[in-house]
Protein backbone atom coordinates (compact mmCIF):
# COMPACT_ATOMS: atom_id res chain seq x y z
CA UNK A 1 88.77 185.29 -48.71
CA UNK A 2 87.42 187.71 -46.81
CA UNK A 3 84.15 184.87 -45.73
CA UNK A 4 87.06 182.91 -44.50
CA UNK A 5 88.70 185.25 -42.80
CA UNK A 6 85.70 185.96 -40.62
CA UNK A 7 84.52 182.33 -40.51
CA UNK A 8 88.09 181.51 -39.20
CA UNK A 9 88.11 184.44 -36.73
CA UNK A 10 84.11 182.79 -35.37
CA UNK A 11 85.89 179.41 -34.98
CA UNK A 12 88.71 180.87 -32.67
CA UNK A 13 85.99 182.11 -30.46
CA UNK A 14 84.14 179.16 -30.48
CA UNK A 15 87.15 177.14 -29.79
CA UNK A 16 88.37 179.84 -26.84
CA UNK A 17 84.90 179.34 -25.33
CA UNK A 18 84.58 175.49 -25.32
CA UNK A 19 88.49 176.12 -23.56
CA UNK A 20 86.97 177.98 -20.83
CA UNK A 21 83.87 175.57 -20.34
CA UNK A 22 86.65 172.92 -20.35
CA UNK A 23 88.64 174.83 -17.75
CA UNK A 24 85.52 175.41 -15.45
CA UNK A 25 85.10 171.58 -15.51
CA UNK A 26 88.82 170.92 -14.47
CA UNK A 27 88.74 173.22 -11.72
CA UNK A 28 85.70 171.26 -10.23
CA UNK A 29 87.12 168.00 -10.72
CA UNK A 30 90.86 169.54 -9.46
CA UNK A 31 88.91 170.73 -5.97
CA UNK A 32 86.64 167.45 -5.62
CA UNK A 33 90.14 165.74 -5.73
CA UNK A 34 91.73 167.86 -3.39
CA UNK A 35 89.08 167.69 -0.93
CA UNK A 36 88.77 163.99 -0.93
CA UNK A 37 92.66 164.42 -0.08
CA UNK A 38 92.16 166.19 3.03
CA UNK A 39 93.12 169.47 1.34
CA UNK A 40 91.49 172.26 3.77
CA UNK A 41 88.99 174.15 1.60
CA UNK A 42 90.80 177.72 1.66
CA UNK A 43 93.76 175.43 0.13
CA UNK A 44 91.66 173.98 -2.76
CA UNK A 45 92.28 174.39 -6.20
CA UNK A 46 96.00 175.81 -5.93
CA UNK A 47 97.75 174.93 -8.64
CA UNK A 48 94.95 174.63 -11.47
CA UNK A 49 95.89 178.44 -12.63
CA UNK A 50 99.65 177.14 -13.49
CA UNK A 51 98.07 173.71 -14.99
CA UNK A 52 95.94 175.65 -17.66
CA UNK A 53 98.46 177.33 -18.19
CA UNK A 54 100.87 174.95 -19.15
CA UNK A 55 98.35 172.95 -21.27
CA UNK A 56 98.18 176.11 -23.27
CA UNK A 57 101.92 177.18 -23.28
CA UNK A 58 100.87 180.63 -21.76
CA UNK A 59 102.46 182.00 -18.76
CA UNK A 60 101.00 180.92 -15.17
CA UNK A 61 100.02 184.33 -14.80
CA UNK A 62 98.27 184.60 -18.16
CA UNK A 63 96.83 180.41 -16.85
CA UNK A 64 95.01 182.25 -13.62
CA UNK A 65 93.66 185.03 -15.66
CA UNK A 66 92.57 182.46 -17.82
CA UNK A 67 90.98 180.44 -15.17
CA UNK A 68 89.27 183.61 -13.60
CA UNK A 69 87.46 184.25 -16.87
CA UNK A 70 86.00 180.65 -17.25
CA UNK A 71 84.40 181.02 -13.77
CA UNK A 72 83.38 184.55 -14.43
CA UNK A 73 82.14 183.58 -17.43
CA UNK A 74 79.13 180.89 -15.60
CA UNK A 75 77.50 183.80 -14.19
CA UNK A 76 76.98 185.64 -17.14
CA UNK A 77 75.61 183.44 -19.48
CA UNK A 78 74.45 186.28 -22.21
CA UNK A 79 78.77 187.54 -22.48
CA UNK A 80 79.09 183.61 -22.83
CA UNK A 81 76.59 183.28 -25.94
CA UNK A 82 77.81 186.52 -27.39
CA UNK A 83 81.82 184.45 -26.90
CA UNK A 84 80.77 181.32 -28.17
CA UNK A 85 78.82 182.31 -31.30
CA UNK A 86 82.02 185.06 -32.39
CA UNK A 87 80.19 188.14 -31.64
CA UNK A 88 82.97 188.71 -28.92
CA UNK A 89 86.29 187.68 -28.90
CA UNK A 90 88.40 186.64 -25.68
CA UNK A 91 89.71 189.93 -25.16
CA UNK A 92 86.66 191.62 -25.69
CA UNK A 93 85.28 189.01 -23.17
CA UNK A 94 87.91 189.49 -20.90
CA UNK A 95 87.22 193.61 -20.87
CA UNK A 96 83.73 192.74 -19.69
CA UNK A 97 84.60 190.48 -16.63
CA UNK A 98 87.35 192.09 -15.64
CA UNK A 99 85.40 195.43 -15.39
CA UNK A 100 82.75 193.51 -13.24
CA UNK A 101 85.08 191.67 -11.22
CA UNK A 102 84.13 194.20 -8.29
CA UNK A 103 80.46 192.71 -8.18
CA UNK A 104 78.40 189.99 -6.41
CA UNK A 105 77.41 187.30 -8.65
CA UNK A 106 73.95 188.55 -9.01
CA UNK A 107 74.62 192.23 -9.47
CA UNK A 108 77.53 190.63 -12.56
CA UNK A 109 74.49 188.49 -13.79
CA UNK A 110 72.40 191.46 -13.49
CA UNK A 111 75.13 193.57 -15.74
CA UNK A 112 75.27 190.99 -18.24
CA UNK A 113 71.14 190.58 -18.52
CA UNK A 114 71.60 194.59 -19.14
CA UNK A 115 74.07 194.39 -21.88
CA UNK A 116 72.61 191.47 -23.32
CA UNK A 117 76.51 191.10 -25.52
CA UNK A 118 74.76 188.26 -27.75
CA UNK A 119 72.20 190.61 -29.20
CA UNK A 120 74.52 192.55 -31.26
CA UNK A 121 75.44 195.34 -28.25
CA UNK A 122 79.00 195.39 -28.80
CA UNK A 123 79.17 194.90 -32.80
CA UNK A 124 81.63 197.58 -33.91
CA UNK A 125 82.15 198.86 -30.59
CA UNK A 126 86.27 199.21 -29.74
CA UNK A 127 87.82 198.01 -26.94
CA UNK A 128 86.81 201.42 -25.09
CA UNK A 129 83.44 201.70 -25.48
CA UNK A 130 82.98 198.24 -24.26
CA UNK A 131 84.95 199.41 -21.39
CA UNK A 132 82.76 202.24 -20.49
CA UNK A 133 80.07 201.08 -21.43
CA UNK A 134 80.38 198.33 -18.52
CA UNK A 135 81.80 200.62 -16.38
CA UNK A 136 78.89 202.75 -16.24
CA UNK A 137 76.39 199.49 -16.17
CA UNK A 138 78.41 198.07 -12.72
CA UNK A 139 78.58 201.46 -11.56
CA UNK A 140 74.58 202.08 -11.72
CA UNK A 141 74.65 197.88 -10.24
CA UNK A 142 76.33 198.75 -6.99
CA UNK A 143 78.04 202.48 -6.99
CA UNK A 144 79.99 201.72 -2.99
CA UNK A 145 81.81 198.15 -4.30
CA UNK A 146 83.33 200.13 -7.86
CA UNK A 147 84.38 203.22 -5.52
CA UNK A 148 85.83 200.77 -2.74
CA UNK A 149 87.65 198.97 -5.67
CA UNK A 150 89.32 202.25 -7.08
CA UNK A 151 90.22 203.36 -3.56
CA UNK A 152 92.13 199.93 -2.65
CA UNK A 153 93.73 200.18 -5.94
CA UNK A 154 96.16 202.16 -4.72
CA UNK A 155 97.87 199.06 -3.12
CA UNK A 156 98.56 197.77 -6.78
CA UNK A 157 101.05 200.97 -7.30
CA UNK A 158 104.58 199.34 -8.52
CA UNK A 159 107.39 200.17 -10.98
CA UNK A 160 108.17 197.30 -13.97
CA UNK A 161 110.89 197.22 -16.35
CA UNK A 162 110.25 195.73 -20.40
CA UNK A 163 112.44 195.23 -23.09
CA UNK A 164 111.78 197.89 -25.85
CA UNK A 165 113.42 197.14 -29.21
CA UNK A 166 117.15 198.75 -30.05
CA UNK A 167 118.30 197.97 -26.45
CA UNK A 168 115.85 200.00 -25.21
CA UNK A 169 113.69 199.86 -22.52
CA UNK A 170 110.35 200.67 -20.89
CA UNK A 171 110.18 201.91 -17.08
CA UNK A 172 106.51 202.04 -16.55
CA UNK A 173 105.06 203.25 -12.76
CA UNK A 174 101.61 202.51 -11.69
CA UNK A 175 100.71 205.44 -9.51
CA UNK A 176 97.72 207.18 -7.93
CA UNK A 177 96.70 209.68 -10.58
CA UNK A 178 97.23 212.43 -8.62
CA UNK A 179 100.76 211.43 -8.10
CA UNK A 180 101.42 210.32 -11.54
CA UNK A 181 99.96 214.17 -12.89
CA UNK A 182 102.60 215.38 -10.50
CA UNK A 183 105.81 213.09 -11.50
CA UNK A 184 104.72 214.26 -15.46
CA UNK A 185 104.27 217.75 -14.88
CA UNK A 186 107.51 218.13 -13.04
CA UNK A 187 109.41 216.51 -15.85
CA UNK A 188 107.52 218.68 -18.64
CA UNK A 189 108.57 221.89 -16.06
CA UNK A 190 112.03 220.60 -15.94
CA UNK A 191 112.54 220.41 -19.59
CA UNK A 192 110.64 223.45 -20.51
CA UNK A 193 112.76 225.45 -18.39
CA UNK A 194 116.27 223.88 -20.28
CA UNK A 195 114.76 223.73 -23.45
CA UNK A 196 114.43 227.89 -23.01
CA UNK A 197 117.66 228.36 -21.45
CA UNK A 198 119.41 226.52 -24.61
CA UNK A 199 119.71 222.86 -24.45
CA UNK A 200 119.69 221.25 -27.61
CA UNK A 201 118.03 218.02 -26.54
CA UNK A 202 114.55 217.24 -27.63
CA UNK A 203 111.66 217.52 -24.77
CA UNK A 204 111.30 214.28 -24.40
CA UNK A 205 115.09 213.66 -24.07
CA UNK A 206 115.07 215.88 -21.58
CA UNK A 207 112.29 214.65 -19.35
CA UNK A 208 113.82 211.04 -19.73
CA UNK A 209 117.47 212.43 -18.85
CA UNK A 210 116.11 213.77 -15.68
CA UNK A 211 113.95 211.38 -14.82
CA UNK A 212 117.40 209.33 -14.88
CA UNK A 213 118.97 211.55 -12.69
CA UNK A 214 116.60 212.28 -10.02
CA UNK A 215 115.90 208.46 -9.73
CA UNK A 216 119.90 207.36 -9.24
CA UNK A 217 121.21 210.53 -7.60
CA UNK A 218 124.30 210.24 -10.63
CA UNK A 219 124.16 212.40 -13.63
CA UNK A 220 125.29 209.25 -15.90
CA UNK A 221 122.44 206.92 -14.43
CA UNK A 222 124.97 203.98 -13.37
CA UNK A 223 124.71 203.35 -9.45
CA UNK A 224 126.59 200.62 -7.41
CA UNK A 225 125.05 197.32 -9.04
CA UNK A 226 126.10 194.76 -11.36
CA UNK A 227 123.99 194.36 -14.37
CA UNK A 228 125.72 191.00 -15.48
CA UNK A 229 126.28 191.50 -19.43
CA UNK A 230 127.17 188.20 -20.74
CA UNK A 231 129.02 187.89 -23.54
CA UNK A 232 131.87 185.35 -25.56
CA UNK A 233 135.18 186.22 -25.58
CA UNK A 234 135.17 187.06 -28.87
CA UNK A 235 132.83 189.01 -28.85
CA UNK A 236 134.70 191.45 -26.36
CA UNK A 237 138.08 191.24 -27.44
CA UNK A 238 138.14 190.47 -31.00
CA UNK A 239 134.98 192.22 -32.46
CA UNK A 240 133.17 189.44 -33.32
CA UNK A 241 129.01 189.61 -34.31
CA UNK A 242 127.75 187.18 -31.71
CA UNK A 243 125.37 188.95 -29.64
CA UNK A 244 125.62 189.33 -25.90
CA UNK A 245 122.61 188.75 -22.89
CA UNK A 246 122.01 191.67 -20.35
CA UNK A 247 120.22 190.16 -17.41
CA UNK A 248 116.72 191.24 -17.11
CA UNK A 249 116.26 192.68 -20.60
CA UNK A 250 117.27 189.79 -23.41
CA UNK A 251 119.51 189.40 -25.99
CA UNK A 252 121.67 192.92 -26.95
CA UNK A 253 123.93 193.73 -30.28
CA UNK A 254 127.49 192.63 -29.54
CA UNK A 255 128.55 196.31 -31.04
CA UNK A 256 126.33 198.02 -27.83
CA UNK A 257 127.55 195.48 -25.59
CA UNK A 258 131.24 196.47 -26.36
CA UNK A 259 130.40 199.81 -26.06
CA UNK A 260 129.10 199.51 -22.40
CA UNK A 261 131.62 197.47 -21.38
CA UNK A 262 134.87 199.22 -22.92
CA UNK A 263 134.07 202.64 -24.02
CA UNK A 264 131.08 204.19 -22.33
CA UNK A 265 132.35 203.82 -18.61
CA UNK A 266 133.14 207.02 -16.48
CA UNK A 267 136.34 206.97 -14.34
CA UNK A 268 134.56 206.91 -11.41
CA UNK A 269 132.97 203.46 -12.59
CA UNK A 270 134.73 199.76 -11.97
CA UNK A 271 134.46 197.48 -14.19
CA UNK A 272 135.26 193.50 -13.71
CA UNK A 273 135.27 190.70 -16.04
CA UNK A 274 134.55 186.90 -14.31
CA UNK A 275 135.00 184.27 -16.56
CA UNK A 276 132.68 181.03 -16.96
CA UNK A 277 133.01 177.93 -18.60
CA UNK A 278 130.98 175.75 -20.78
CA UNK A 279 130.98 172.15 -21.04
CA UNK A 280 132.03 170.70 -24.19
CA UNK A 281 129.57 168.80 -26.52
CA UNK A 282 126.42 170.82 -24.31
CA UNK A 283 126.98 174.28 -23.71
CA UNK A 284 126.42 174.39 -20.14
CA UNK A 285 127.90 175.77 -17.74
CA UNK A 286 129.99 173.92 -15.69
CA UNK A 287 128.48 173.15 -12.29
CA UNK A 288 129.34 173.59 -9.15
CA UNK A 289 128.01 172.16 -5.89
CA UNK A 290 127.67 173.58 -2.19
CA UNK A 291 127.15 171.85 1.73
CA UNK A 292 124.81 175.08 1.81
CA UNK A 293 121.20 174.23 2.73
CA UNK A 294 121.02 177.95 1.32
CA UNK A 295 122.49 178.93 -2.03
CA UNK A 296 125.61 180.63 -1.50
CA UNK A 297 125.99 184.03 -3.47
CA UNK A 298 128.48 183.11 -6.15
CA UNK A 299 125.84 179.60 -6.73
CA UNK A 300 123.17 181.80 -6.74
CA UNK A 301 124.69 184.43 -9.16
CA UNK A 302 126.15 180.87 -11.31
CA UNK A 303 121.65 179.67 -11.49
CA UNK A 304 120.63 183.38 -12.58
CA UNK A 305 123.45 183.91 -15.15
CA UNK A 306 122.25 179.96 -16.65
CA UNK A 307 118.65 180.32 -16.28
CA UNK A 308 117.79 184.28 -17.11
CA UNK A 309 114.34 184.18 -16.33
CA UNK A 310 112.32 181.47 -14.65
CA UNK A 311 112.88 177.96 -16.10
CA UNK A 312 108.88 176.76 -15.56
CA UNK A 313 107.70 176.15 -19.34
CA UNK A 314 106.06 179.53 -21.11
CA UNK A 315 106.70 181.51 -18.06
CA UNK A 316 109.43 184.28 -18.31
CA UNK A 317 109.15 186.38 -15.36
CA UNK A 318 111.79 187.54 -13.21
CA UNK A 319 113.59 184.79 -10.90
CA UNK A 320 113.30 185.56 -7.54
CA UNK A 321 113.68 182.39 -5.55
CA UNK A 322 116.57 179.88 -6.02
CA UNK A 323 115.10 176.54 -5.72
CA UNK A 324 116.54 173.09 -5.00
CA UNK A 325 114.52 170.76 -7.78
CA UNK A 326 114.68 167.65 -5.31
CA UNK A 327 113.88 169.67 -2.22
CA UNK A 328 116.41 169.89 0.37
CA UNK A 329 114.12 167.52 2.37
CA UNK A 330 113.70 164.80 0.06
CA UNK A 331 118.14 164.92 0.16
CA UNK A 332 118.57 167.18 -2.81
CA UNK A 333 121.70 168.88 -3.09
CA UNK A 334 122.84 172.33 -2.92
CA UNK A 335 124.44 172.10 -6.19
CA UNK A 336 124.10 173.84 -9.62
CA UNK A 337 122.13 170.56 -11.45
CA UNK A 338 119.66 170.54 -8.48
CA UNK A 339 119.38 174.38 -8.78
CA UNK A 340 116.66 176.16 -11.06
CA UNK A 341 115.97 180.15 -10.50
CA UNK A 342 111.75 180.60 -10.27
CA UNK A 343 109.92 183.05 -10.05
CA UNK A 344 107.65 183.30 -6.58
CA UNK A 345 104.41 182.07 -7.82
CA UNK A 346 106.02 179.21 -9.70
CA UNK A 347 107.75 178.29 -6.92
CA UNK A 348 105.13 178.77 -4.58
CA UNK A 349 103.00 176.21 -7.34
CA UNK A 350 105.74 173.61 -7.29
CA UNK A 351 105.37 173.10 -3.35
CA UNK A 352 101.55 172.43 -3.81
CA UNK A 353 100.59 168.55 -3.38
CA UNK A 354 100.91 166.58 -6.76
CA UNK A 355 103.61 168.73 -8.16
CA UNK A 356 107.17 167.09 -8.38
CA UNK A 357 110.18 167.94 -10.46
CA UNK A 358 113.70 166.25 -11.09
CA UNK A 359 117.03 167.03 -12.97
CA UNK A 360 117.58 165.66 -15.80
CA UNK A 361 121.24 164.49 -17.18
CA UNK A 362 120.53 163.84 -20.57
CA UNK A 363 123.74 163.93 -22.96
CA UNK A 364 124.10 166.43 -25.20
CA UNK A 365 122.07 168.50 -23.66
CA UNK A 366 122.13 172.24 -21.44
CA UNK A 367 120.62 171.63 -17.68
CA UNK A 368 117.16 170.50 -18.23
CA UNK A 369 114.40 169.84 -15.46
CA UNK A 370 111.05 167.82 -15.90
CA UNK A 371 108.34 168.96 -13.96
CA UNK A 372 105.49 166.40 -13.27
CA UNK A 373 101.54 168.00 -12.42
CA UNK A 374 98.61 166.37 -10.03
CA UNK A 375 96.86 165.19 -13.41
CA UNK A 376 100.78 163.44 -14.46
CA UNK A 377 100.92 165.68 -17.45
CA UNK A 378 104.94 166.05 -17.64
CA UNK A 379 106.63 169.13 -19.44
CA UNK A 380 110.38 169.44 -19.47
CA UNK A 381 112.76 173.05 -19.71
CA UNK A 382 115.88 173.69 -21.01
CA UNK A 383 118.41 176.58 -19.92
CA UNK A 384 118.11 178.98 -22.54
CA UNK A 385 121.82 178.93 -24.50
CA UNK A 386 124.13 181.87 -23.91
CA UNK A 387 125.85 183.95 -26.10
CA UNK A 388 127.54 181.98 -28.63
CA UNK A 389 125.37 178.83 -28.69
CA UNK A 390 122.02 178.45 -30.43
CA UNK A 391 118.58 177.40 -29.08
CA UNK A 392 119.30 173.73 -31.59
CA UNK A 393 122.85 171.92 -31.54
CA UNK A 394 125.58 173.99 -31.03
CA UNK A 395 127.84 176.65 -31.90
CA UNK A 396 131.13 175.81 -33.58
CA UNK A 397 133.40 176.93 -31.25
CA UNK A 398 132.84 176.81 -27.21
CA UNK A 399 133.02 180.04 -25.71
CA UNK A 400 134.24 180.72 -22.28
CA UNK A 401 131.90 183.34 -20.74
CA UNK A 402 132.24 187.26 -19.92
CA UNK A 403 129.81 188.60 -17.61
CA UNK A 404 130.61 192.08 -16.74
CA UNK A 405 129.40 194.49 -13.71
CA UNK A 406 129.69 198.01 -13.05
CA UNK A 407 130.83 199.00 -9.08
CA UNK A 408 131.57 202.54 -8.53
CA UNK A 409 133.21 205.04 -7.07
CA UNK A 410 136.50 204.06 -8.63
CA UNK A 411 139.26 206.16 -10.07
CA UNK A 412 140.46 203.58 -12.24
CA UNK A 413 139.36 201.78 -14.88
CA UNK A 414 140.14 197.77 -14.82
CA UNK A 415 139.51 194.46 -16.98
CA UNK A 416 140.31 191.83 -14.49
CA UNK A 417 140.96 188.25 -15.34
């Protein structure tokens, strides 16, 4: 079994490699196409990222990564051996690209004809020894291009926000190191100094209390926003088990969702309950339309409350554009069926020549979009179902829809219908 094991694990890398040749191919034929087109060659071969992608239901940001690799991957045709025969595996692979990415082609050829991966470098090494180990190789290779890389990638500094489990979540900031020293230090400081003076928290309470704090400006950590907590009826007002949705985290326990919407609120916080509808015999929510070329607010809010994260298949990042399906145009409507919520590089992808997508009114059914690529490969997407509802068929009963906000400063508390 344990033969197997390994012979299984040698035929994933074999079959991630002959993927990447495969990809390498497609992008050639995807920018030969394009050029015959009339494409202008700084526009060629947008697009093929999100196809790859999609043929191998993994996010379009995963597809590009993806697609970088393969091409990597032609200049360094030891790390390719060493892929294809199972000494490394696609992450290990990846490590050792991405670590050269900095380089010409020859001085990446030149690290890989160093390393020589298929001989047996990297056999028991982790996944930091390989990084190091490269490091130092491209470092020796061209010293000025590694520095210049770690001094521009201070323009990648950003904050992101992950579901953890237990309705938790992870705030993560990509500083300068200098910086990010700093921000710890001044939290450890911070609850040093309470932790001796008393308090009864746990250190890292306390540094995640105050970090809190000094990042709202309000003790309890709710500001002026509305963090749209969808839930059923039931669910608020008669106790019921059926789990609620907080936008831009997932799905929470209906017992913390009652909690933060009844119990937990300060009396300088407003709360306000707007009720939504679903459509019998689908679940989905029922539309409504605008003259807007521009999504009005409450249309907008009415997309991001259906869709939750972007509808493009295998891609759940953030939405951040509201998009008309049929553009506006091609006389597509302002209207909830011709609206979809996308993220920016999807819908950046979608405008690209070849792509098309339509709405699709099938009975039964929650809003669902087919989206058509240059190659004719068509994948459709489905709203996710809200509370109450299930990802097949449907729930028994059809919930009308709470989603909650918080608004503040307030000195009363209110549940408005």
């Amino acid at each position: 079994m344990v033969d197997q094991l390994r012979h299984f694990e040698d035929v994933k890398a074999l079959a991630a490699a002959r993927q990447a040749e495969v990809t390498v191919a497609f992008d050639l034929q995807q920018r030969r196409e394009q050029a015959a087109a009339g494409v202008p060659a700084g526009e060629q071969g947008a697009g093929v990222g999100a196809q790859v992608a999609l043929a191998r239901r993994e996010s379009p940001a995963r597809g590009g990564r993806l697609l970088g690799l393969a091409r990597a991957l032609t200049g360094m045709p030891r790390t390719a051996a060493a892929f294809r025969s199972g000494r490394l595996n696609e992450w290990r692979t990846t490590l050792i690209v991405r670590e050269t990415v900095c380089l010409s082609v020859e001085d990446r050829a030149g690290v890989d004809e160093e390393l020589a991966p298929d001989t047996g470098t990297f056999d028991g090494a982790g996944d930091r020894a390989i990084i190091s180990a490269v490091k130092a190789a491209a470092y020796r290779r061209d010293p000025r291009s590694v520095a210049k890389r770690a001094s521009h990638a201070v323009n990648e500094r950003t904050v992101s926000l992950r579901p953890a489990p237990d309705t938790m979540a992870r705030v993560t900031a990509l500083l300068p190191v200098a910086q990010g020293v700093a921000v710890y230090a001044a939290l450890v400081k911070e609850a040093d100094t309470l932790r001796a003076a008393g308090d009864e928290r746990g250190k890292g309470q306390i540094m995640a209390d105050t970090l809190i704090e000094r990042a709202t400006g309000i003790e309890c950590g709710v500001s002026s926003i509305e963090i749209q907590l969808v839930m059923t009826d039931r669910t608020l007002l008669q106790g019921d088990s059926e789990p609620a949705r907080l936008t831009g985290y997932g799905t929470v326990p209906a017992e913390w969702a009652r909690r933060v919407a009844l119990e937990e609120l300060t009396e300088d916080v407003t709360t306000w309950v707007r009720r939504l509808y679903t459509e019998p015999g689908t679940d989905d929510l029922v539309a409504m339309d605008s003259k807007a070329r521009l999504f009005p607010p409450g249309l907008r809010r009415f997309i991001q409350v259906r869709d939750d994260v972007c509808r493009t298949p295998y891609c759940d990042a953030p939405i951040r554009h509201d998009d008309h399906i049929i553009p506006w145009h091609k006389d597509g409507f302002t209207s909830a069926g011709n609206g979809q919520g996308l993220c920016e590089a999807c819908n950046h992808t979608k405008e690209t020549p070849g792509w098309s997508a339509k709405p699709l009114p099938l009975p039964g059914t929650r809003h669902t979009v087919r989206l058509k690529t240059p190659t004719g490969h068509t994948y459709t997407s489905t709203a996710p179902p809200l509370p109450g509802t299930r990802w097949r068929g449907t729930a028994e009963k059809k919930p009308s829809v709470q989603v909650l906000g918080h608004a503040g400063p307030s000195q009363a508390y209110r549940l408005a219908r």
